[in-house]
Protein backbone atom coordinates (compact mmCIF):
# COMPACT_ATOMS: atom_id res chain seq x y z
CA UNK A 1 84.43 144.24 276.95
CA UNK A 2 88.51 144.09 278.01
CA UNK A 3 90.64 141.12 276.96
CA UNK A 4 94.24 140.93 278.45
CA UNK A 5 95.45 139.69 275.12
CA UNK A 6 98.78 141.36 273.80
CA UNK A 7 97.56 140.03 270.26
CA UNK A 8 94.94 141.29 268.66
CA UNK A 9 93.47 141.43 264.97
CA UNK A 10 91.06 144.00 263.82
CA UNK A 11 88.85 144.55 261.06
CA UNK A 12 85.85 146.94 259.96
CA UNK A 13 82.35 145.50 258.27
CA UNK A 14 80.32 148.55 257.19
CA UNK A 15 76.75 148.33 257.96
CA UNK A 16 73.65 150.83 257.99
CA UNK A 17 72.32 148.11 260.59
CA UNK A 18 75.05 147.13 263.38
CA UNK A 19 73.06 146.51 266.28
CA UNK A 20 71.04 144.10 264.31
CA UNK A 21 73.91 142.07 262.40
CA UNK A 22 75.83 141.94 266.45
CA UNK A 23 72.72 140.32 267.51
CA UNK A 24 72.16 137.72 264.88
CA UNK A 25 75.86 137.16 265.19
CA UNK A 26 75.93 136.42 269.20
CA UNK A 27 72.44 134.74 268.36
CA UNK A 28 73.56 132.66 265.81
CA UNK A 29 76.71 130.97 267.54
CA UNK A 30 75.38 130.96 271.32
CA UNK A 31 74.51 127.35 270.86
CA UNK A 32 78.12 126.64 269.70
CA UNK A 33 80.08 128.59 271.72
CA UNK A 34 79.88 130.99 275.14
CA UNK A 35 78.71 134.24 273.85
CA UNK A 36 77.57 137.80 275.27
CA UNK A 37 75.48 140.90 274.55
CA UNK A 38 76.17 144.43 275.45
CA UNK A 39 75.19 147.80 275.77
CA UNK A 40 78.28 148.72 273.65
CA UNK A 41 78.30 145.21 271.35
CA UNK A 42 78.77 141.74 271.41
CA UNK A 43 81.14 139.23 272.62
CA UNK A 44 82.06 135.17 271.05
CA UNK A 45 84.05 132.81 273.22
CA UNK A 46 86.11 130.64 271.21
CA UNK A 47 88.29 127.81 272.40
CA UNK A 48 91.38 129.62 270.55
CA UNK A 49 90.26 133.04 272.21
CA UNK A 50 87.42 135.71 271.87
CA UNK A 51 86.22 138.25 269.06
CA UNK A 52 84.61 141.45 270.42
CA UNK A 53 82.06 142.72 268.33
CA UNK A 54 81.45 146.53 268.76
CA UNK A 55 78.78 148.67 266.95
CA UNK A 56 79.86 151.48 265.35
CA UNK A 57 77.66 154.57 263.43
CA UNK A 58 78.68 152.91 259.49
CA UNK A 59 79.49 149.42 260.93
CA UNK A 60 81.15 146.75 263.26
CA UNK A 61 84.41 146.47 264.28
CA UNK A 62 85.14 143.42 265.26
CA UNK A 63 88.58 142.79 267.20
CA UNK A 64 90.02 138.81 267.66
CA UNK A 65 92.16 137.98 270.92
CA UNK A 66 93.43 134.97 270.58
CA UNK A 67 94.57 132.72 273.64
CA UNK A 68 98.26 131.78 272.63
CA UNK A 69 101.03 130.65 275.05
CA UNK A 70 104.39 132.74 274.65
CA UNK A 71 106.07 130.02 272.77
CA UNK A 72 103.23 129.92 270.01
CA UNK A 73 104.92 131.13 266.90
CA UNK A 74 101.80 129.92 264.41
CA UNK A 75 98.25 128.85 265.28
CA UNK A 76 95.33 127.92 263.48
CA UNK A 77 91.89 126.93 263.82
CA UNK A 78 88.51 126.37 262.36
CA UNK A 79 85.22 128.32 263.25
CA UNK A 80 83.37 125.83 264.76
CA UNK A 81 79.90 125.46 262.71
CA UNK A 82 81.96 127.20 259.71
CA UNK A 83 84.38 125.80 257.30
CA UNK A 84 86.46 129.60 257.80
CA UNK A 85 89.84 128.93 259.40
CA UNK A 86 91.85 131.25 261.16
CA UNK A 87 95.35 131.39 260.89
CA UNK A 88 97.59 133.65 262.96
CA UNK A 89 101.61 134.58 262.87
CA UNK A 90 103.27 136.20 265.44
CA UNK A 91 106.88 138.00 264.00
């Protein structure tokens, strides 16, 4: 799981149960959007870019790379099937 993005946003979601929470997550959206499992995680294709999922030993990590052209200064978006937004700055 490699993304060419130069952005990226990180966070950490502690767990006792990783694996399973990944694949309820890549379950959950693969009728909404393209989505992946892997040996090392998960992987959600969103129309404003993708968010790794990666299980760790006390959680996920999961990691957004959003698809933003150069010029972008602000972009936001909502989840599809969610009412969570996204909003990214670049400085």
């Amino acid at each position: 799981m490699t993304s060419q993005s130069l952005l990226s946003a990180t966070t950490f979601v502690g767990t006792s149960r990783p694996e399973r929470y990944i694949t309820q997550l890549v379950s959950h959206f693969g009728n909404k959007v393209r989505t992946e499992l892997t040996d090392e995680g998960g992987r959600l294709e969103f129309d404003f870019g993708a968010c790794e999922l990666r299980a760790a030993p006390t959680g996920i990590e999961l990691i957004v790379l959003p698809k933003m052209p150069r010029s972008s200064r602000h972009s936001r978006t909502q989840l599809p099937g969610t009412s969570y937004g996204l909003a990214l700055m670049i400085n």
